[in-house]
Protein backbone atom coordinates (compact mmCIF):
# COMPACT_ATOMS: atom_id res chain seq x y z
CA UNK A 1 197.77 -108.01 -350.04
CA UNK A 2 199.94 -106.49 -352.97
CA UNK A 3 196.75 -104.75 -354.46
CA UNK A 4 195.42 -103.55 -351.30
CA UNK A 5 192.70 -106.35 -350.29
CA UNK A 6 193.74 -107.35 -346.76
CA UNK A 7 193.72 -104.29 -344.25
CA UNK A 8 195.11 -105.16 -340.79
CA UNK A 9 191.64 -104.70 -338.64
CA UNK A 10 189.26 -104.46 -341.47
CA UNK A 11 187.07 -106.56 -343.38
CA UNK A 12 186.92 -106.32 -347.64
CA UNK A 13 183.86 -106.78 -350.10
CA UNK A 14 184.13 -106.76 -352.92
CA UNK A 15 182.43 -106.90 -356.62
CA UNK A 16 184.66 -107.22 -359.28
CA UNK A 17 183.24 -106.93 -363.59
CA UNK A 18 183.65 -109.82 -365.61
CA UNK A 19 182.16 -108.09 -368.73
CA UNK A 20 179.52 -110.64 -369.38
CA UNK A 21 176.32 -107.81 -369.66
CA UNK A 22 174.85 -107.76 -372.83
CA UNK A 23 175.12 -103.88 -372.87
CA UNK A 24 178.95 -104.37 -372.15
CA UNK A 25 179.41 -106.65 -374.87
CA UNK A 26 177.39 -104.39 -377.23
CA UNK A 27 180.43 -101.36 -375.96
CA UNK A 28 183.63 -100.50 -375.93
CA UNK A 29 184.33 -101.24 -372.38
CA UNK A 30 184.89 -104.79 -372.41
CA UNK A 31 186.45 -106.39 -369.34
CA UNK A 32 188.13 -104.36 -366.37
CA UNK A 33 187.38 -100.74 -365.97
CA UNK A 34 185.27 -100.86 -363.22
CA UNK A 35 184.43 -102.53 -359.95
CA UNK A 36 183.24 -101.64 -356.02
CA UNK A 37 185.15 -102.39 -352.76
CA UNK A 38 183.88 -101.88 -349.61
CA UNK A 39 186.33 -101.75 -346.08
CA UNK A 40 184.43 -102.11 -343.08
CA UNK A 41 186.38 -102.46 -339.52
CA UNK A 42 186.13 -106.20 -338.63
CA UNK A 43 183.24 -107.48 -337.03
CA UNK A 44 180.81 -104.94 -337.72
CA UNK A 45 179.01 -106.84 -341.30
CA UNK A 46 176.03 -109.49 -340.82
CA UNK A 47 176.18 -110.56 -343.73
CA UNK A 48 177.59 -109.03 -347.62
CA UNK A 49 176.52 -109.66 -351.30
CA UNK A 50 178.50 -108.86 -354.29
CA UNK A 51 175.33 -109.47 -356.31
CA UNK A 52 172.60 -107.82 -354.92
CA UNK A 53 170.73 -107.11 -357.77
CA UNK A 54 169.24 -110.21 -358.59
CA UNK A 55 170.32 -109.75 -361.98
CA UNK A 56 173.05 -111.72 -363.68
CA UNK A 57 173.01 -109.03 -366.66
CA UNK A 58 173.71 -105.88 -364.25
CA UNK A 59 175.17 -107.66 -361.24
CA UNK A 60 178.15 -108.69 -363.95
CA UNK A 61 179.44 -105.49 -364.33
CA UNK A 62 181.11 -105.25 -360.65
CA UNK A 63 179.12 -102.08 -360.24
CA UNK A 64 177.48 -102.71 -356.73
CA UNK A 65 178.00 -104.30 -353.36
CA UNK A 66 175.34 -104.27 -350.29
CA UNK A 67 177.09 -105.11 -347.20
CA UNK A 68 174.37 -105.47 -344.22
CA UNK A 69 175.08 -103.83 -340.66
CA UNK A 70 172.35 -104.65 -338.27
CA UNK A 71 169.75 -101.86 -338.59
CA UNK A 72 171.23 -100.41 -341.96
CA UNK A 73 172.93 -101.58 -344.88
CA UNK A 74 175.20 -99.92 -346.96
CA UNK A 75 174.92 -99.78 -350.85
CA UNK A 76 178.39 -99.16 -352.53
CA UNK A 77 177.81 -98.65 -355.95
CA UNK A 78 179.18 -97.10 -359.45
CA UNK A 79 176.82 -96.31 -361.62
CA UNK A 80 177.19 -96.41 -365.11
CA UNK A 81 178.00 -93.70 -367.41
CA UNK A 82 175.32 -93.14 -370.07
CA UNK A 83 178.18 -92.00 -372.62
CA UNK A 84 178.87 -94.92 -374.71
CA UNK A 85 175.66 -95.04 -376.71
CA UNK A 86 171.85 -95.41 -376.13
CA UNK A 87 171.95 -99.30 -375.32
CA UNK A 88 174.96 -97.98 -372.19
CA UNK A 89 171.84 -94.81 -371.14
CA UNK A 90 169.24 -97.94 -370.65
CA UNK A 91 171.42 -100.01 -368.83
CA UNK A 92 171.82 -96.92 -366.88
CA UNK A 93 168.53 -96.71 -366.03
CA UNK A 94 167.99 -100.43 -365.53
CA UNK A 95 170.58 -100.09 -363.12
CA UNK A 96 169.13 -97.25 -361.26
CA UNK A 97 166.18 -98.72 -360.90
CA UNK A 98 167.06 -101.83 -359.64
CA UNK A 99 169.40 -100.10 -356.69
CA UNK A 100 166.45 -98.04 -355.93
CA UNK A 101 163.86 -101.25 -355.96
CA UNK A 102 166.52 -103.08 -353.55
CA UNK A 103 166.95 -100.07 -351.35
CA UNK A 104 162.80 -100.69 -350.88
CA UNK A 105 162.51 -103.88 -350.22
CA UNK A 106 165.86 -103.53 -347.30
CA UNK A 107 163.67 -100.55 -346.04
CA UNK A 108 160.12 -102.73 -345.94
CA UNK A 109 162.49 -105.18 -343.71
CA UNK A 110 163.23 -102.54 -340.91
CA UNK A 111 166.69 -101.24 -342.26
CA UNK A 112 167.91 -98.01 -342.84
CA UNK A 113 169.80 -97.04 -346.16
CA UNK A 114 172.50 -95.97 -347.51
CA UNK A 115 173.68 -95.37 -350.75
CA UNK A 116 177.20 -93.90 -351.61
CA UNK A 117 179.75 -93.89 -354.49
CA UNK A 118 179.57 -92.75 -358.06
CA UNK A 119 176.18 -92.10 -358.96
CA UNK A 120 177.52 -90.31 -361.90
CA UNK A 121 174.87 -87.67 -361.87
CA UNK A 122 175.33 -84.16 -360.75
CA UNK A 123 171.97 -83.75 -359.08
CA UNK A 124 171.73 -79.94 -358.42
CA UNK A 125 172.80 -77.13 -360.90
CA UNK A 126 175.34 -75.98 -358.52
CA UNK A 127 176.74 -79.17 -358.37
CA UNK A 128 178.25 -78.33 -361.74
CA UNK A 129 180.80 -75.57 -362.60
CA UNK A 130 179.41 -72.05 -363.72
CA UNK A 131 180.88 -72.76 -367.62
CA UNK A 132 179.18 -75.98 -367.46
CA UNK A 133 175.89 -75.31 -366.57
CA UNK A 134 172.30 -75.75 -368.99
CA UNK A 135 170.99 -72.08 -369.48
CA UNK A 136 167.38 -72.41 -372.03
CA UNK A 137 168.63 -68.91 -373.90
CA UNK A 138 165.28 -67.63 -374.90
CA UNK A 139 164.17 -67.67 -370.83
CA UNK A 140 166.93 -65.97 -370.13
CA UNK A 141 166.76 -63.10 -372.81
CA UNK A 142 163.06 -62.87 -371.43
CA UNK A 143 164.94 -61.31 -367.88
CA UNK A 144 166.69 -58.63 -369.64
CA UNK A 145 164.02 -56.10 -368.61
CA UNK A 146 164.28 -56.96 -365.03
CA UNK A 147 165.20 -54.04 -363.15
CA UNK A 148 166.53 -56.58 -360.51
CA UNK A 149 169.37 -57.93 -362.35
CA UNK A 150 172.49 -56.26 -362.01
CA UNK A 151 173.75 -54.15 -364.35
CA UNK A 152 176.87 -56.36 -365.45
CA UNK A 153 174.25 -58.78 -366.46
CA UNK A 154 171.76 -56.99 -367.30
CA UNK A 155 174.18 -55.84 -370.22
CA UNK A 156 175.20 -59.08 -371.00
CA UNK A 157 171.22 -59.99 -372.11
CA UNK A 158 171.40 -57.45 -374.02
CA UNK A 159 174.34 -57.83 -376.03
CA UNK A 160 173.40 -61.42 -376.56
CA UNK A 161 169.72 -60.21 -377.34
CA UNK A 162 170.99 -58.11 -380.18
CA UNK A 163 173.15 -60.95 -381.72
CA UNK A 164 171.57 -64.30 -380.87
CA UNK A 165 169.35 -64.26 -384.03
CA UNK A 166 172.88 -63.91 -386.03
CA UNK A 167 174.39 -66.79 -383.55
CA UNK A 168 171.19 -68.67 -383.76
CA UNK A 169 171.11 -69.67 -387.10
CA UNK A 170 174.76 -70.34 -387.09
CA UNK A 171 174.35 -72.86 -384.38
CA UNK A 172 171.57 -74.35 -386.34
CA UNK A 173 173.62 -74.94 -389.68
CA UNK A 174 176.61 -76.85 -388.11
CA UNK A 175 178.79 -79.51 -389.33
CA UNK A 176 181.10 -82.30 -387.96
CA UNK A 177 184.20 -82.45 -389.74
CA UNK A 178 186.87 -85.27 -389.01
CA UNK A 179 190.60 -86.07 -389.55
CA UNK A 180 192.18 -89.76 -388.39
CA UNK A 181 193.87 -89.38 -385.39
CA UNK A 182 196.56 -91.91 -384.45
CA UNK A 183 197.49 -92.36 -380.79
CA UNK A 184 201.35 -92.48 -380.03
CA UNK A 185 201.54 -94.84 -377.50
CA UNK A 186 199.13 -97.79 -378.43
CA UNK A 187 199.16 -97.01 -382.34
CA UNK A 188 195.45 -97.19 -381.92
CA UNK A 189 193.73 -94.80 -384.14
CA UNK A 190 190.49 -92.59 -384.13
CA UNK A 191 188.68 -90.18 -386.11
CA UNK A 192 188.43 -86.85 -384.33
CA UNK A 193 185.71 -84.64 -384.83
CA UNK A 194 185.43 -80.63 -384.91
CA UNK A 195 181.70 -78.58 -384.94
CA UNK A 196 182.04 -75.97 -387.50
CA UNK A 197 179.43 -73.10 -387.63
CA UNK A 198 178.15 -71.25 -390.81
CA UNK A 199 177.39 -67.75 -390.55
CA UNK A 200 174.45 -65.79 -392.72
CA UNK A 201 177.68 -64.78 -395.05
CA UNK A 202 179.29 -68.45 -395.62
CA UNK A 203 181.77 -68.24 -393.10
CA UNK A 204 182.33 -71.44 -391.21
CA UNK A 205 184.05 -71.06 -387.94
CA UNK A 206 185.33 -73.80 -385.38
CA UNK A 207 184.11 -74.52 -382.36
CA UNK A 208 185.19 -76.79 -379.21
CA UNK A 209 187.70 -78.48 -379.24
CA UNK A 210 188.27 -82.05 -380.92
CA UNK A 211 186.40 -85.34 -379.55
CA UNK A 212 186.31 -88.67 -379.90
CA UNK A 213 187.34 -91.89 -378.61
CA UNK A 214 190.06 -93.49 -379.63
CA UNK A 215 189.44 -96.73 -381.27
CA UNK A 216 185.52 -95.46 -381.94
CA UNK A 217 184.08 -92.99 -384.20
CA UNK A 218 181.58 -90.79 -382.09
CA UNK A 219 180.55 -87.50 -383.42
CA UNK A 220 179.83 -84.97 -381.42
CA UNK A 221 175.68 -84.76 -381.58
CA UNK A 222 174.95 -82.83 -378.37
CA UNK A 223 177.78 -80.46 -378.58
CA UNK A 224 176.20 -76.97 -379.48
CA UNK A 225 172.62 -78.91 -380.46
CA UNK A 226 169.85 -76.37 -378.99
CA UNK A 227 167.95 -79.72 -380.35
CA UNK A 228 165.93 -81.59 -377.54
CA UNK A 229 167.74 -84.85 -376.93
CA UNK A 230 165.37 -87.71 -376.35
CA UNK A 231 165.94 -91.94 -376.52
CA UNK A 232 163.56 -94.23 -376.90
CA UNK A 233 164.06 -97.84 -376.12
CA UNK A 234 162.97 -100.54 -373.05
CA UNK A 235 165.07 -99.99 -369.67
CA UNK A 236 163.25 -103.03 -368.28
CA UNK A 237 159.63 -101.32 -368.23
CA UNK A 238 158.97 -101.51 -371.90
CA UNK A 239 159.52 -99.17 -374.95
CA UNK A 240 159.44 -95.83 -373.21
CA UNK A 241 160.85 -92.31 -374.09
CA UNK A 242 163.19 -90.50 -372.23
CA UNK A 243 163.74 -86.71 -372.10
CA UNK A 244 167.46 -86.05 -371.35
CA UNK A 245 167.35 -82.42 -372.33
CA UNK A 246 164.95 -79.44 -373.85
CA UNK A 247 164.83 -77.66 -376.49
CA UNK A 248 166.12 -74.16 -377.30
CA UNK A 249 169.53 -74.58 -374.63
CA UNK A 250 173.20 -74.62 -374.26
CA UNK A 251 175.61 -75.14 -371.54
CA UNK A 252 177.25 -71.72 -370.46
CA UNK A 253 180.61 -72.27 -372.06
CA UNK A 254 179.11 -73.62 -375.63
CA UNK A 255 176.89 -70.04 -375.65
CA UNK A 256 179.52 -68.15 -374.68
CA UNK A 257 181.93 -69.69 -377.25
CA UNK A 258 179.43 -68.83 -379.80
CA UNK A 259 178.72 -65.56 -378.47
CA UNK A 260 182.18 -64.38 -378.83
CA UNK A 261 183.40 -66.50 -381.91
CA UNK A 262 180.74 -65.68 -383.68
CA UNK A 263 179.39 -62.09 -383.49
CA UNK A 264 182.50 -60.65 -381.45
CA UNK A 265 180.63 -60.24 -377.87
CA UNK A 266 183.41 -59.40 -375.15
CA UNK A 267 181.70 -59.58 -371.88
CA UNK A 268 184.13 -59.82 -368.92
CA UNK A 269 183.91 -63.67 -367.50
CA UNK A 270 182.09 -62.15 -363.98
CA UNK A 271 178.72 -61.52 -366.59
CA UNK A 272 178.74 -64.68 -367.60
CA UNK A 273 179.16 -66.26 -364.23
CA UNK A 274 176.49 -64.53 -363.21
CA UNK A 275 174.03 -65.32 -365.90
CA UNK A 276 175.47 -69.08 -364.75
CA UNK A 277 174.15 -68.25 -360.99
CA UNK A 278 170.66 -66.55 -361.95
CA UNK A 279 169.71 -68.93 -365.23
CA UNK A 280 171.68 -72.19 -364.91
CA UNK A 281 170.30 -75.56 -365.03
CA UNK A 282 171.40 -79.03 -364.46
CA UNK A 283 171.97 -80.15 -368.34
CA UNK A 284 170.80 -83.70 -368.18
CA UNK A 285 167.26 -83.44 -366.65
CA UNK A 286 166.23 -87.52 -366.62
CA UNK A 287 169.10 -88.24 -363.82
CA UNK A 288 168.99 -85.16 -361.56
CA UNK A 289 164.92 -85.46 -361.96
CA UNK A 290 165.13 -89.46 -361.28
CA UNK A 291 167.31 -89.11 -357.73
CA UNK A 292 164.70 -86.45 -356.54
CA UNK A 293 161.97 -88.56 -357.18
CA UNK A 294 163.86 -90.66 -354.79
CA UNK A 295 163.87 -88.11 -352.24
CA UNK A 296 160.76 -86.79 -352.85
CA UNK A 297 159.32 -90.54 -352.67
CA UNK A 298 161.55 -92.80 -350.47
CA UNK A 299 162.01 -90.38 -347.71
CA UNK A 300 165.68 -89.88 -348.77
CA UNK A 301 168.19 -86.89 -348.84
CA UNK A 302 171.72 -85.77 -350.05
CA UNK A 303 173.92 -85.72 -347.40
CA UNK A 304 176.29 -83.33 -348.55
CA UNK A 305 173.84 -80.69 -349.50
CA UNK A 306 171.81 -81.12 -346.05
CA UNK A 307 175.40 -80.68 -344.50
CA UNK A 308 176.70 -77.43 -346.67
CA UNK A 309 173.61 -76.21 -348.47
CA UNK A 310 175.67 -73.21 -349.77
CA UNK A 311 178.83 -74.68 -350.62
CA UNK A 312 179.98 -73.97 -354.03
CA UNK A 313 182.88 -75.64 -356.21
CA UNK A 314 182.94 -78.81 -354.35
CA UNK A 315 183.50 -81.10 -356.73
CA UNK A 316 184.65 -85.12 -357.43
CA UNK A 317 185.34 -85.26 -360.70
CA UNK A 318 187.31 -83.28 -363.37
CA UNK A 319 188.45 -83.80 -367.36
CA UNK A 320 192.47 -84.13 -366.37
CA UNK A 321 192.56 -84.21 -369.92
CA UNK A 322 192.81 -80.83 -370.16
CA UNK A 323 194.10 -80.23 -366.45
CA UNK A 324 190.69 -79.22 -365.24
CA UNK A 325 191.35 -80.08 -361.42
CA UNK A 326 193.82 -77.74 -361.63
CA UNK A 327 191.37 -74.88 -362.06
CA UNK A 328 188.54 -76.82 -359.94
CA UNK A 329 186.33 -77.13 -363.58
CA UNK A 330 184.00 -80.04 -362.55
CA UNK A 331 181.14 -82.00 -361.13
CA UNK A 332 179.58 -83.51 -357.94
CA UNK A 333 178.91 -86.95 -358.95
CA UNK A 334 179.75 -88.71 -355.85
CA UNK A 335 176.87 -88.77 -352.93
CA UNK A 336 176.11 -90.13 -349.92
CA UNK A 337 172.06 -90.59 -350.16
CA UNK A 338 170.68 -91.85 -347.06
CA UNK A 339 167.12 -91.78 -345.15
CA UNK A 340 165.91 -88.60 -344.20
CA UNK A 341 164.66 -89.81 -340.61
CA UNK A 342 168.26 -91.04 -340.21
CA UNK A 343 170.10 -87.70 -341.17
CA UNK A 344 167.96 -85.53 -338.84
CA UNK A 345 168.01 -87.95 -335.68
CA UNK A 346 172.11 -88.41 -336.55
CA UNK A 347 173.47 -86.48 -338.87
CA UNK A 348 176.76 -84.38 -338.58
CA UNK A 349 176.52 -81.06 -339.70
């Protein structure tokens, strides 16, 4: 009762982490940090399983519980977060799959599906902020002739047409310099990293702000990379490679950053929002292209974007770090993916 557990009227499910995954182990995270809970007014579950993977490896993370209600079932999960490390982006996709294999075999038994919580991947472009948003920057120079575009943007292109050779090479000849950082409160300490930029004349300039973990040295390798970021390694299926991001890219607020840091551009923040709205892409391709393959394949759909197709800004997640709620700068991570059939015979709009 004193952590919330017993609800007057309600039954509780739960799936707590024990840390015992080998891809735990191999992290930072150790015990704790995450778990699933599921409240469900009394008498309306068949039957519940805290381990519905069939995997002692990813069921022992806590990370999803399948409670069973008749004619659907419910699939409360938290997906991992590919940050900590190739070996954490595998066990990502292990997990995926094996949530998406389970949702097939409860559908081949008559059931209807549903899948909600953290999925931890913003599946639509607009489900990410304008600033944070994948734009390829030679496609979108290739629009600057379009007599379509409107003139605040169209003059954006251009200025960044004119100086993205300039910015181009200094975002190709970049650095990660770090100072120890202690933190006040634990003592723990960390080695925080900055990206610093060489012009054509020597000049190195900062950009970002600091990262890093404390307690782990991570450099920064995707911040400001126009590199294509790729990992190779078995997710249960073998040694495959996986295509997180192209080539020749940066999110909106990296090129912007540059832009202005770098070869002086002052465009008023409406241009760049709108290069956001006519060129912006979803940054991490694998995740937002793996749920649509669900859709596309397992009859399935996004609830909230079947519900409020043009909503914008609706976000679940924010860096508080900086106070980004505050200023709504975030990301949809958290959906409610059920049957299509389902949604248009019942859905609410």
């Amino acid at each position: 009762r004193l952590v919330g557990a017993h609800a007057a009227g309600y039954e509780t499910f739960w799936s707590c982490c024990d840390g015992g995954s080998e891809a735990k182990r191999a992290g930072r995270q150790g015990k704790g940090l995450n778990g699933v809970a599921t409240f469900v007014r009394s008498g309306l579950v068949a039957r519940a399983n805290a381990a519905p993977l069939g995997s002692p490896d990813l069921d022992s993370e806590g990370r999803c519980v399948m409670t069973d209600h008749g004619s659907f079932v419910v699939f409360n999960v938290y997906v991992p977060n590919a940050g900590g490390g190739d070996h954490r982006f595998l066990f990502k996709v292990k997990f995926m799959r094996a949530v998406r294999r389970c949702m097939q075999e409860q559908r081949k038994l008559g059931k209807r599906v549903l899948l909600c919580g953290d999925i931890n991947i913003a599946p639509r472009a607009v489900d990410n902020h304008r600033s944070g948003r994948w734009v390829h920057v030679e496609e979108a120079l290739g629009k600057v002739a379009d007599p379509s575009l409107h003139p605040t943007l169209a003059q954006l292109l251009k200025n960044i047409k004119e100086c993205w050779p300039a910015v181009k090479y200094s975002l190709e000849n970049t650095i990660e310099i770090g100072h120890e950082f202690i933190n006040a409160s634990s003592g723990q300490s960390a080695t925080k990293y900055r990206v610093l930029a060489t012009t054509k004349d020597g000049v190195q300039v900062k950009l970002g702000r600091p990262y890093g973990v404390v307690g782990r040295d991570h450099p920064p390798t995707h911040a400001y990379s126009m590199k294509e970021s790729r990992i190779f390694g078995d997710a249960g299926q073998g040694e495959e490679l996986f295509s997180l991001r192209r080539a020749g890219g940066l999110r909106v607020m990296e090129l912007r950053e540059a832009c202005e840091k770098l070869a002086g551009l002052s465009d008023p923040s409406e241009a760049w929002e709108m290069l956001s709205d006519e060129c912006g892409q979803v940054a991490n391709c694998f995740g937002a292209n793996f749920l649509q393959q669900m859709y596309d394949e397992d009859g399935l759909c996004d609830a909230f974007a079947e519900a409020r197709p043009n909503a914008k800004g609706r976000f679940t997640i924010w860096d508080q770090s900086v106070n980004n709620r505050y200023i709504n700068v975030g990301s949809r991570i958290d959906l409610f993916v059920l049957d299509r059939q389902w949604w248009e015979a019942e859905g609410v709009v």
